[in-house]
C-alpha atoms as a PDB file:
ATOM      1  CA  UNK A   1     232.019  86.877 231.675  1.00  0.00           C
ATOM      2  CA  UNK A   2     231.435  85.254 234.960  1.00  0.00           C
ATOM      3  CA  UNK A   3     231.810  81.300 235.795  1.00  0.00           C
ATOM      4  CA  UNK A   4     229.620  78.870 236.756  1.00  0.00           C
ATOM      5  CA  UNK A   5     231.050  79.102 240.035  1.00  0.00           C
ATOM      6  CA  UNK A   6     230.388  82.994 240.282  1.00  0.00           C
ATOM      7  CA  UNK A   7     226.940  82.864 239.082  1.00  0.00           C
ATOM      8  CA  UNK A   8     225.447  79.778 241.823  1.00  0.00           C
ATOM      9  CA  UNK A   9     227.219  81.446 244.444  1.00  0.00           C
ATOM     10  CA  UNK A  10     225.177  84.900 243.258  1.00  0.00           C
ATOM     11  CA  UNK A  11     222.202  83.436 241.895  1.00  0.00           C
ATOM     12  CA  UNK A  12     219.942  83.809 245.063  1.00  0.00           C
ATOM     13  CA  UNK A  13     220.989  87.814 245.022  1.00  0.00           C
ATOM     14  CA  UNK A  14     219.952  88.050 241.402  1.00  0.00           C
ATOM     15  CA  UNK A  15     217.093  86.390 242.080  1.00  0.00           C
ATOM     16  CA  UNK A  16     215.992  88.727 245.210  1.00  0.00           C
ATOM     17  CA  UNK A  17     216.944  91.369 242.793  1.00  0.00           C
ATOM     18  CA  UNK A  18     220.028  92.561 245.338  1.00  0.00           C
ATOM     19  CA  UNK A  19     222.791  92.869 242.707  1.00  0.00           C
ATOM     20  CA  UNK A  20     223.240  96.017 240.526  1.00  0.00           C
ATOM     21  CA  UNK A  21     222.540  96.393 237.271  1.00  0.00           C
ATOM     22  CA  UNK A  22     225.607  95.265 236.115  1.00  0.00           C
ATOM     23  CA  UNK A  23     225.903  92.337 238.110  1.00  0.00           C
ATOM     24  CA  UNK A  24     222.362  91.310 236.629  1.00  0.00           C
ATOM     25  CA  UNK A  25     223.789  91.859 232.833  1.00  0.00           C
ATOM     26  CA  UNK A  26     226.629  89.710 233.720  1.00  0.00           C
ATOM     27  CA  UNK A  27     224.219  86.433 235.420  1.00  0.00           C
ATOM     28  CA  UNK A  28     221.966  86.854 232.799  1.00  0.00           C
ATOM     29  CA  UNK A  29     224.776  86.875 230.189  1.00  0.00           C
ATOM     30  CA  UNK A  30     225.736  84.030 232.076  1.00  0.00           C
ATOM     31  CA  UNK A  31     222.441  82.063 232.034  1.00  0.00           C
ATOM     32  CA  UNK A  32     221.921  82.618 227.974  1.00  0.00           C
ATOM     33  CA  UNK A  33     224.851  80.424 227.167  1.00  0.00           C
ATOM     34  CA  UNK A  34     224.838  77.833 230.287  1.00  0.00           C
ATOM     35  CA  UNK A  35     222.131  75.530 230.091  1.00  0.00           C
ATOM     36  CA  UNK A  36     223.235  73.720 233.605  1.00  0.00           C
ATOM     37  CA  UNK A  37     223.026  77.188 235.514  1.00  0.00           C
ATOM     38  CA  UNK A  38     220.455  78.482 233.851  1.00  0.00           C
ATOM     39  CA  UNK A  39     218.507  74.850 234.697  1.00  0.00           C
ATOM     40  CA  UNK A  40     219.996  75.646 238.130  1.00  0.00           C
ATOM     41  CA  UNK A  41     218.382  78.720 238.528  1.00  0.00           C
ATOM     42  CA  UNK A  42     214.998  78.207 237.310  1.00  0.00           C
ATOM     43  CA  UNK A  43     214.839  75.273 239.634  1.00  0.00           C
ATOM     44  CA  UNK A  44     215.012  77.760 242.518  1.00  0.00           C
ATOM     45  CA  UNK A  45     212.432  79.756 241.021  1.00  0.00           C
ATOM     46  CA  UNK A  46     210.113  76.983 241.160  1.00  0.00           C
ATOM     47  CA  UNK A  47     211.227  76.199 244.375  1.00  0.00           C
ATOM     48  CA  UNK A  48     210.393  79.654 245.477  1.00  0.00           C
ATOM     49  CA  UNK A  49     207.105  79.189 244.136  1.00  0.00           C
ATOM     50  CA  UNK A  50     206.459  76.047 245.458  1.00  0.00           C
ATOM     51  CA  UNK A  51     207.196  77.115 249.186  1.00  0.00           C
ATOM     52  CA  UNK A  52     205.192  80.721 248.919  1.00  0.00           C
ATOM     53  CA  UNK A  53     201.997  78.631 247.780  1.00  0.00           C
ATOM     54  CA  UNK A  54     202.301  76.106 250.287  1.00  0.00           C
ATOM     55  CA  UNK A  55     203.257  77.380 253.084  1.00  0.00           C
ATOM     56  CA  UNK A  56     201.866  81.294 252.369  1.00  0.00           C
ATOM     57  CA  UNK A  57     199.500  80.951 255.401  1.00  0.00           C
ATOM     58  CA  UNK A  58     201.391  79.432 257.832  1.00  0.00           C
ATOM     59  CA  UNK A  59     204.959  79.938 259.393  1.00  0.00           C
ATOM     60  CA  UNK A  60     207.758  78.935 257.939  1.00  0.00           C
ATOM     61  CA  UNK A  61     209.085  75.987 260.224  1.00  0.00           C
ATOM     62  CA  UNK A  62     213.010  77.070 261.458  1.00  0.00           C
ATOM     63  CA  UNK A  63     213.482  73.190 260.434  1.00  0.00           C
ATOM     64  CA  UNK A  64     212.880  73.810 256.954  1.00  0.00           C
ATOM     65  CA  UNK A  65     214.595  77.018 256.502  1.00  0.00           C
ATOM     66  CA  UNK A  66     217.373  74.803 257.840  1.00  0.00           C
ATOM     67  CA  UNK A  67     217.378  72.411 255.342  1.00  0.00           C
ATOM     68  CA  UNK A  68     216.769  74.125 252.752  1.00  0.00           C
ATOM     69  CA  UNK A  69     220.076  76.549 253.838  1.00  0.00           C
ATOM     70  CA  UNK A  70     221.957  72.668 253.814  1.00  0.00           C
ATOM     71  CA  UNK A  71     220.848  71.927 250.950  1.00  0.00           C
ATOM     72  CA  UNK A  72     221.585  74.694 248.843  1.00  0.00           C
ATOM     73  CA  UNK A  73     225.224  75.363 250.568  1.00  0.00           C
ATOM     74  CA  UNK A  74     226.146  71.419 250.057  1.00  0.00           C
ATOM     75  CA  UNK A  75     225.322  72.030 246.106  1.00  0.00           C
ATOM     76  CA  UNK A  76     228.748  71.627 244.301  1.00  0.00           C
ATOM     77  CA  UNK A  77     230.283  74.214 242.518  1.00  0.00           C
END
């Protein structure tokens, strides 16, 4: 089974469906017994969310995408 660790590193793959099917039985394995990862990864969904409703009609700004990149590489493992 894969580690915490693993899993954030992969989670924005399994998320833009870009792993294989194996790879998503593994996260998902994962995510049923982890409560912090799996808390993890439904924030980015509503992140996701969040940033396709509000900024759907307009450019993403390059600052944004920028922080958002910081952010999510400065999380700790």
């Amino acid at each position: 089974m894969k580690h915490c660790d693993e899993v954030l590193r992969e989670i924005e793959l399994y998320l833009d469906q870009e792993l294989d099917p194996t790879e998503c039985s593994e996260i998902e394995r994962h995510l049923t017994g982890c409560g912090s990862c799996l808390q993890r990864k439904e924030f980015r969904v509503s992140l996701r969310v969040l940033i396709a409703k509000k900024c759907s009609h307009d450019p993403t700004p390059q600052e944004l995408l920028d922080r958002i990149k910081q952010l999510l590489a400065s999380e700790p493992s």
